[in-house]
Protein backbone atom coordinates (compact mmCIF):
# COMPACT_ATOMS: atom_id res chain seq x y z
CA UNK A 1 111.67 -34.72 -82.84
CA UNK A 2 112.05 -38.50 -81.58
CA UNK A 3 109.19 -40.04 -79.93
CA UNK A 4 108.69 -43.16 -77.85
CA UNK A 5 105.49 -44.19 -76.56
CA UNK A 6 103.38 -47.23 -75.69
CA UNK A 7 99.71 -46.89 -76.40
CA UNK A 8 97.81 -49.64 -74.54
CA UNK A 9 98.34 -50.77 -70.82
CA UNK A 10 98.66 -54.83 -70.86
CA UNK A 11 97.81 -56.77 -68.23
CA UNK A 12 98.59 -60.01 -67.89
CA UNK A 13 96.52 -62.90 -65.96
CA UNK A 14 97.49 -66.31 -65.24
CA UNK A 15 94.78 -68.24 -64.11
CA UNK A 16 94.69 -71.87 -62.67
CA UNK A 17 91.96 -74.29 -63.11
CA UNK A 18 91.19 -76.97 -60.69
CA UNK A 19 90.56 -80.74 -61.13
CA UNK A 20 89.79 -83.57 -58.49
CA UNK A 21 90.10 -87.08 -59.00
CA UNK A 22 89.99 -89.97 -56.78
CA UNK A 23 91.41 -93.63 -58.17
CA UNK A 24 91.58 -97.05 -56.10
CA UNK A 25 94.73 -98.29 -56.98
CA UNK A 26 95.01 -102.12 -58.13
CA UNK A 27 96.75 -104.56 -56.33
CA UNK A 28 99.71 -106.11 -57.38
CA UNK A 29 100.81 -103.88 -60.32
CA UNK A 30 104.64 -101.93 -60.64
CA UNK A 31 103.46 -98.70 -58.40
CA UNK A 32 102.03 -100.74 -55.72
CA UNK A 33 105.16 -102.60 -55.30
CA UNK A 34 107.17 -99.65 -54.80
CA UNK A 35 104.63 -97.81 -53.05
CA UNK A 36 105.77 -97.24 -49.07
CA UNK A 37 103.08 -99.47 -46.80
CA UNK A 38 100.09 -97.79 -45.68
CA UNK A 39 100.88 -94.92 -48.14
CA UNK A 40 98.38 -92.89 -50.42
CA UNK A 41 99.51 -90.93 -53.63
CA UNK A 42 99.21 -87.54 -54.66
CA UNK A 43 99.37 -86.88 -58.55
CA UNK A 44 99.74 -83.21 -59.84
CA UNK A 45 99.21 -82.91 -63.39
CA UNK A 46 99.51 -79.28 -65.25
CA UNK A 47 98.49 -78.20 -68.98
CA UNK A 48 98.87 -74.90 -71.01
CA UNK A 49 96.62 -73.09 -72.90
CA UNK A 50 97.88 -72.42 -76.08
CA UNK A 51 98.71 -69.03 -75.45
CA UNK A 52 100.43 -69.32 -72.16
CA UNK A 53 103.97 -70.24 -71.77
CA UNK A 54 105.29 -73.16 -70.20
CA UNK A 55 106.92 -73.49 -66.90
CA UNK A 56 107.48 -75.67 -64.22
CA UNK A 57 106.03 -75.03 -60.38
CA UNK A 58 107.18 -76.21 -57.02
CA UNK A 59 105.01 -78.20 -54.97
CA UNK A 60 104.74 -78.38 -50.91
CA UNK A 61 102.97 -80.75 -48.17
CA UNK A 62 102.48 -79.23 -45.33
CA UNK A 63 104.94 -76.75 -45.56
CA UNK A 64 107.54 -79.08 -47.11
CA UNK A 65 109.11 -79.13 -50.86
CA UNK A 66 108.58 -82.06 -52.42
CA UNK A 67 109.13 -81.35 -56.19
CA UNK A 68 107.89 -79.44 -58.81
CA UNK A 69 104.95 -80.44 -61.16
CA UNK A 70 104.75 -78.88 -65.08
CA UNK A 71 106.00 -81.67 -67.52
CA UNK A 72 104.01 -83.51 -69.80
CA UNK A 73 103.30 -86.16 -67.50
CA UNK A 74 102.01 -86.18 -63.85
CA UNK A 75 103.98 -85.47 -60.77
CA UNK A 76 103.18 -88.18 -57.80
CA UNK A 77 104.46 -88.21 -54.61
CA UNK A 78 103.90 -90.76 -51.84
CA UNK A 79 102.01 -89.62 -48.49
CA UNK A 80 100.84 -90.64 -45.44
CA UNK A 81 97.00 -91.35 -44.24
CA UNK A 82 95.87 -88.34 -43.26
CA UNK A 83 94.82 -84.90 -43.98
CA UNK A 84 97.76 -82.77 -45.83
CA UNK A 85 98.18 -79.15 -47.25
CA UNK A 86 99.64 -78.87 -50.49
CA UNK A 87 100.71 -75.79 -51.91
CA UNK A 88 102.04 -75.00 -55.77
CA UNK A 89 103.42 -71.86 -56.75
CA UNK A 90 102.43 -70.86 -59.45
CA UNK A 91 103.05 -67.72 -62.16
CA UNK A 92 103.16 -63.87 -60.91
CA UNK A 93 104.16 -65.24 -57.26
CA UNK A 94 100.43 -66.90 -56.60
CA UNK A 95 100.19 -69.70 -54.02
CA UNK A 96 97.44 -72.43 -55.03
CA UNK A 97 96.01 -74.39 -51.46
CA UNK A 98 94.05 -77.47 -51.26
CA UNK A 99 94.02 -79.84 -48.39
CA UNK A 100 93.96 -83.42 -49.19
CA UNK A 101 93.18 -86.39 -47.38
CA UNK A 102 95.09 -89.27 -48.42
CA UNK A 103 94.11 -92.71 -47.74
CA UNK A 104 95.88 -96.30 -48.18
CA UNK A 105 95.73 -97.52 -51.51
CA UNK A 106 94.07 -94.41 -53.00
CA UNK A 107 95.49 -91.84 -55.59
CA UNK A 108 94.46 -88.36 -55.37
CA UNK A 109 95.06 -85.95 -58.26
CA UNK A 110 95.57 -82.33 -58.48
CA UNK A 111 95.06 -80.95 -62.16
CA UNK A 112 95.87 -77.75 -62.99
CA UNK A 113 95.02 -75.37 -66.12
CA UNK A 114 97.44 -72.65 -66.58
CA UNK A 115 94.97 -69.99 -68.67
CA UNK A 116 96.92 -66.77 -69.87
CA UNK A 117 94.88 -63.52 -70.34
CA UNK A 118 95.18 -59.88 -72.14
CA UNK A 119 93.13 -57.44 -71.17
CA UNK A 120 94.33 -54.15 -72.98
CA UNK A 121 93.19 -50.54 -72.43
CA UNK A 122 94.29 -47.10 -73.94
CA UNK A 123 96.97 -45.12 -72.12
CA UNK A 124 95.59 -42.17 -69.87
CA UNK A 125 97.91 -39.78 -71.24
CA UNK A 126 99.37 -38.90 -74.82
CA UNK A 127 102.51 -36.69 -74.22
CA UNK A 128 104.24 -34.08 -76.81
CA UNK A 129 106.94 -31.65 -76.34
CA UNK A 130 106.30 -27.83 -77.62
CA UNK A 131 108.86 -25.10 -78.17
CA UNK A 132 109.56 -22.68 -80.81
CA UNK A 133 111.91 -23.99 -83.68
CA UNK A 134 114.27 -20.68 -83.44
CA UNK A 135 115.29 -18.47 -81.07
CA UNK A 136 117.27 -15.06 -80.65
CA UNK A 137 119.86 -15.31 -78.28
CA UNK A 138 119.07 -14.28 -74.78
CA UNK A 139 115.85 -15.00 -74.91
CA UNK A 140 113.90 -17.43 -72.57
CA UNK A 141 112.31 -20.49 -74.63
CA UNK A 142 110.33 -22.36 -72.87
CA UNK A 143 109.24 -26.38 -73.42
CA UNK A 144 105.68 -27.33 -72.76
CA UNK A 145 104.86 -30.93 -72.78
CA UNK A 146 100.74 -30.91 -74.23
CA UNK A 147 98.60 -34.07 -73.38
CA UNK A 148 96.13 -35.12 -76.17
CA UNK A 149 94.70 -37.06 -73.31
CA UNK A 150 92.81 -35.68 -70.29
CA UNK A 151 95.05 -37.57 -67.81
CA UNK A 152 92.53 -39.28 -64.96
CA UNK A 153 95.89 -39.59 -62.70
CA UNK A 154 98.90 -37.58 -61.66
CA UNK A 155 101.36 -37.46 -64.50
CA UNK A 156 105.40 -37.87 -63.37
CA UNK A 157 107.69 -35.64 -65.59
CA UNK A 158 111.21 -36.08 -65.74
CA UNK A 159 113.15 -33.27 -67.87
CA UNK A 160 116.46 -33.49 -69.38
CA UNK A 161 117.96 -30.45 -71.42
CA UNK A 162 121.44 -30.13 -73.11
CA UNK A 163 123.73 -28.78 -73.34
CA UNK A 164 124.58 -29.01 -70.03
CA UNK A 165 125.93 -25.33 -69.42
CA UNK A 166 121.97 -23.83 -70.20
CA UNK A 167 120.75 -22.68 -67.16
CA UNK A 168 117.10 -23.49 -66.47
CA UNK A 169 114.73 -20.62 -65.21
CA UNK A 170 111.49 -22.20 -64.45
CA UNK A 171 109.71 -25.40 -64.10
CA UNK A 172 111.41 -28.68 -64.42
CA UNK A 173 110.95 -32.31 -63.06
CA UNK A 174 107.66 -32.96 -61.97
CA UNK A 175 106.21 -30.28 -63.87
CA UNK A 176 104.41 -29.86 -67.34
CA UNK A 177 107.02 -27.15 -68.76
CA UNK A 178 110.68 -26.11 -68.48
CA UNK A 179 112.41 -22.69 -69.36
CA UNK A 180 115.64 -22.04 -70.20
CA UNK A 181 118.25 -18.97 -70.72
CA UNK A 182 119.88 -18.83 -74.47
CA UNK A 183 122.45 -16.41 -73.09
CA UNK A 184 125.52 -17.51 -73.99
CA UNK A 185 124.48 -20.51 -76.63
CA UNK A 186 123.96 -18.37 -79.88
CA UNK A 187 124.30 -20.72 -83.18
CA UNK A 188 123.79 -23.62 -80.88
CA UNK A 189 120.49 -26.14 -80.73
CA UNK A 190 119.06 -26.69 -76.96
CA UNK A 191 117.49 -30.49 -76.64
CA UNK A 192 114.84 -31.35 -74.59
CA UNK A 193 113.84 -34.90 -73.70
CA UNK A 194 110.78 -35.62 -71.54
CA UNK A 195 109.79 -38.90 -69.74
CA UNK A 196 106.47 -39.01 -68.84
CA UNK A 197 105.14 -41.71 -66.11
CA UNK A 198 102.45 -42.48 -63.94
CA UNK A 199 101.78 -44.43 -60.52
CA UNK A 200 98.69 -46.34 -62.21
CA UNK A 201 100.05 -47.52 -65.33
CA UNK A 202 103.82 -47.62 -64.75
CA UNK A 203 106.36 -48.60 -67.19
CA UNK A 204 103.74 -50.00 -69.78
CA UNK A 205 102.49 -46.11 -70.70
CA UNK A 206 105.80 -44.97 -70.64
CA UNK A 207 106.03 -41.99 -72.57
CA UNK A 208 109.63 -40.36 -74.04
CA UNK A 209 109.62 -36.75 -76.34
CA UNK A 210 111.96 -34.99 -77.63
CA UNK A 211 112.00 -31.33 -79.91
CA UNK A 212 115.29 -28.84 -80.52
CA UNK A 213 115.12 -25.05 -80.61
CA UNK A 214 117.99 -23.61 -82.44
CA UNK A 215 119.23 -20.56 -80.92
CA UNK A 216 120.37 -17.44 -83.67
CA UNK A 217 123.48 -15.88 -82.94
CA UNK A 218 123.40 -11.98 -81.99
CA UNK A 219 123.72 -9.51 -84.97
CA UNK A 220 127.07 -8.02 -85.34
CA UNK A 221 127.22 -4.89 -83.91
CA UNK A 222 126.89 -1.85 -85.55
CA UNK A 223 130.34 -0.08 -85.15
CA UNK A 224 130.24 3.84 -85.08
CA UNK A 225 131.49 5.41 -88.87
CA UNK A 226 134.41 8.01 -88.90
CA UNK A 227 132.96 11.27 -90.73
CA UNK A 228 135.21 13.77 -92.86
CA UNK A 229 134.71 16.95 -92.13
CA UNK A 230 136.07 19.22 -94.72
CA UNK A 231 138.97 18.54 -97.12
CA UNK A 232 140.99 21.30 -99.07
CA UNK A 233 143.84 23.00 -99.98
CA UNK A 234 146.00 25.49 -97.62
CA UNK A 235 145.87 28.71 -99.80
CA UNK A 236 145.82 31.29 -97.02
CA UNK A 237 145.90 30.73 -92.94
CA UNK A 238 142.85 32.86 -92.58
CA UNK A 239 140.89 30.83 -95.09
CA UNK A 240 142.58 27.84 -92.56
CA UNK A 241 140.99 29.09 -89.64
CA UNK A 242 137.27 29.53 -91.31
CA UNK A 243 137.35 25.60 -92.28
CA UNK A 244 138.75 24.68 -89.20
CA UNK A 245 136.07 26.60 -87.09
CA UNK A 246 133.32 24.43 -88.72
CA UNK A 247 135.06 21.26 -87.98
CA UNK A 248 135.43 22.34 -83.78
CA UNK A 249 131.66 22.66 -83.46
CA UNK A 250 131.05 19.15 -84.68
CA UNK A 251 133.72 18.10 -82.49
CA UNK A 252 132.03 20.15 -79.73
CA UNK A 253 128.60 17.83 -80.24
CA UNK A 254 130.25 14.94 -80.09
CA UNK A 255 132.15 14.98 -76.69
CA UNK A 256 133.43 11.51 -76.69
CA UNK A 257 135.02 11.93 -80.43
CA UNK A 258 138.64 12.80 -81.99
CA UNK A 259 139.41 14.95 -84.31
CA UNK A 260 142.42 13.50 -86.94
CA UNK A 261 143.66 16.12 -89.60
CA UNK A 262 146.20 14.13 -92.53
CA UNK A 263 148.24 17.30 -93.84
CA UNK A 264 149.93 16.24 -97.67
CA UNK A 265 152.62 18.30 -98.83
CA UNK A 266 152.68 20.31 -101.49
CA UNK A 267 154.96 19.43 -104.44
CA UNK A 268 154.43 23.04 -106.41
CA UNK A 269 157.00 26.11 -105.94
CA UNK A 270 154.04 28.04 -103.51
CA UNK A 271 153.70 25.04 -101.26
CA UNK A 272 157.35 23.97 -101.29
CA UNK A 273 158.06 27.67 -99.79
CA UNK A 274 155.48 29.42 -98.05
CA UNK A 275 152.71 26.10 -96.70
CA UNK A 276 155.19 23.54 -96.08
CA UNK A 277 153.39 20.55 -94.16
CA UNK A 278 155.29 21.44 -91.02
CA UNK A 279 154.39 24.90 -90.67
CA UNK A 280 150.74 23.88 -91.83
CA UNK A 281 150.64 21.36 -88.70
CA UNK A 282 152.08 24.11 -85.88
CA UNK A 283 149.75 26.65 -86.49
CA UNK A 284 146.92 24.62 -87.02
CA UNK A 285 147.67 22.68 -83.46
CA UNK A 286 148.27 26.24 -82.14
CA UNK A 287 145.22 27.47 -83.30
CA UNK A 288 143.43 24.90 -82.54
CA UNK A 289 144.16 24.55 -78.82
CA UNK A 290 145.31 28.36 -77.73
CA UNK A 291 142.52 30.02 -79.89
CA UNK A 292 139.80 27.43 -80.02
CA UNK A 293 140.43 25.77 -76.57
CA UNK A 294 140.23 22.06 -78.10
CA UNK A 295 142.17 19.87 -76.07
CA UNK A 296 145.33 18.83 -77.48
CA UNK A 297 144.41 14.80 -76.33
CA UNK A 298 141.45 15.26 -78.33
CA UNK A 299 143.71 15.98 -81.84
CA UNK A 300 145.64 13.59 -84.15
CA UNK A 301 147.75 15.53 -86.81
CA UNK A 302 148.98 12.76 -89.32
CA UNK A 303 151.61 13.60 -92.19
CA UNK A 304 150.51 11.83 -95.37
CA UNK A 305 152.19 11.74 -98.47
CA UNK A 306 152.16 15.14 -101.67
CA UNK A 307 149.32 16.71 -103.85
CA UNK A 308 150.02 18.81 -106.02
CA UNK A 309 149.10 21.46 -103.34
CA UNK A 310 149.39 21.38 -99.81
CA UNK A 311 146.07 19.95 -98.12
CA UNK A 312 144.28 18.98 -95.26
CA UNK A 313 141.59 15.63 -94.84
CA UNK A 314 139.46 16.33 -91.11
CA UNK A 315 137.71 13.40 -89.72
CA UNK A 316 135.09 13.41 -86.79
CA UNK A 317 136.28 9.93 -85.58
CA UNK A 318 133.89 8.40 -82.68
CA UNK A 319 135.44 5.86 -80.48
CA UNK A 320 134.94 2.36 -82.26
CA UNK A 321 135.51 3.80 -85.56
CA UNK A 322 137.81 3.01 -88.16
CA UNK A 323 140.58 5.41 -88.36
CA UNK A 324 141.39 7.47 -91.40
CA UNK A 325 144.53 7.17 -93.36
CA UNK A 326 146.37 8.74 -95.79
CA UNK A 327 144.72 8.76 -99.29
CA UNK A 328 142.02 7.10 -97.86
């Protein structure tokens, strides 16, 4: 399972302190000299708490840029007598307004604190994913995602499961749960990642989960077993027809079976004249079918290899089943 989470909701606050000053400016020194006739001066100085960052703001008159103000030492700018706006834009896209009235010969100064503070606050929601660890094949698993948290707002989900072929069921975005189909995915492992949101908090509770279910593969089936019916030696066609008669009605209760018969030949002087294997497999085929009405699809004569006698191996073979072979 990997988890990603934030905790605590941060909020950030940049606040600006205001200063006024008002300074008569001497006669004769370096700024008067340069200073434009009849004009006033507007100084804006701004500090930094220690934990706020540093940064430098534009300033406006009346609508106007005239600079920017942040250094170490104080911005001035030369106005005329009269009542002014000035503007300075400062952090998080806030707009500071003050009208001034500058005078001849006086300087006017603007100083600003830039203040930074935390407030923190727990998360309103404390998502997990839930699903079994293992699942059969063709089953429905479904993930829940379980809030430790009594959430005082809607929660946003946004679901993502691989691999891509599983087909969901139920739920989904914007719900608390998904469910999935394992048909199809047997010794594979289904992922599901959940981002979790809200419209309060936004991306500083951001949430991500993620759990696996592993999905078994389906037991190998169970093929059908072939069954021998009766195996021994061809002494006398009537004592033929008794064992064979046994073998028909358990072909009879199973409808969708074969019956195989592997004839060996006989290697002693009895066999070699009277039960040869080939006159062994014509009456038992004629039997079979004109006296016993099996149908001749539903036999299989096979000629194996000698015995010391002449025999017969009959097998009750169901479709799926292994077939018999000689010697077997």
């Amino acid at each position: 399972m990997r988890r990603i989470s934030s905790n605590l909701i941060l909020a950030v606050g940049l606040i600006l302190t205001l200063g006024w000053v008002t300074e008569t400016l001497a006669a004769g020194n370096d700024r008067d000299v340069k200073r434009p006739k009849n004009a006033g001066i507007l100084s804006v100085q701004v500090t930094f708490a220690a934990s706020a960052q540093p940064a430098a703001y534009r300033v406006l008159v009346d609508g106007v840029e005239v600079g920017i103000a942040g250094n170490a030492t104080p911005a001035e700018f030369y106005l005329s007598p009269g009542i002014h706006t000035v503007e300075i834009e400062g952090p998080n896209d806030q707009i500071f307004v003050r009208e001034v009235e500058i005078r001849r010969g006086v300087k006017n100064c603007i100083c600003l604190r830039v203040v930074e503070r935390r407030d923190t606050r727990p998360c309103p929601y404390d998502v997990r994913v839930e699903a079994p660890e293992e699942v059969e094949e063709g089953a429905l698993v479904t993930f829940v995602a379980v809030n430790a948290i009594s959430a005082s707002a809607p929660v946003n989900y946004r679901w993502r499961v691989t691999p891509d072929t599983v087909r969901v069921t139920g739920g989904g975005d914007g719900t608390p749960s998904i469910t999935v189909d394992t048909t199809g995915l047997g010794s594979q492992t289904i992922t599901a990642e959940l981002d979790v949101t809200d419209d309060v908090s936004g991306p500083t509770c951001y949430q991500k989960d993620t759990t696996r279910t592993r999905v078994k593969p389906p037991p190998p089936p169970v093929l059908p077993e072939r069954t021998r019916c009766d195996v021994f030696e061809s002494t006398s066609f009537d004592d033929d027809k008794y064992r064979f008669d046994n073998c028909v009605i358990q072909l009879r209760n199973r409808p969708d079976a074969q019956l195989y018969i592997i004839i060996y030949q006989g290697t002693d002087r009895l066999s070699r004249a009277r039960t040869t294997a080939d006159l062994v497999r014509r009456r038992t085929m004629d039997y079979l079918v004109r006296t016993r009405g099996v149908d001749p699809r539903r036999i299989q004569i096979i000629m194996g290899g000698t015995r010391p006698r002449t025999s017969l191996e009959l097998w009750i073979v169901p479709p799926g089943a292994s077939l018999p072979v000689p010697n077997d």
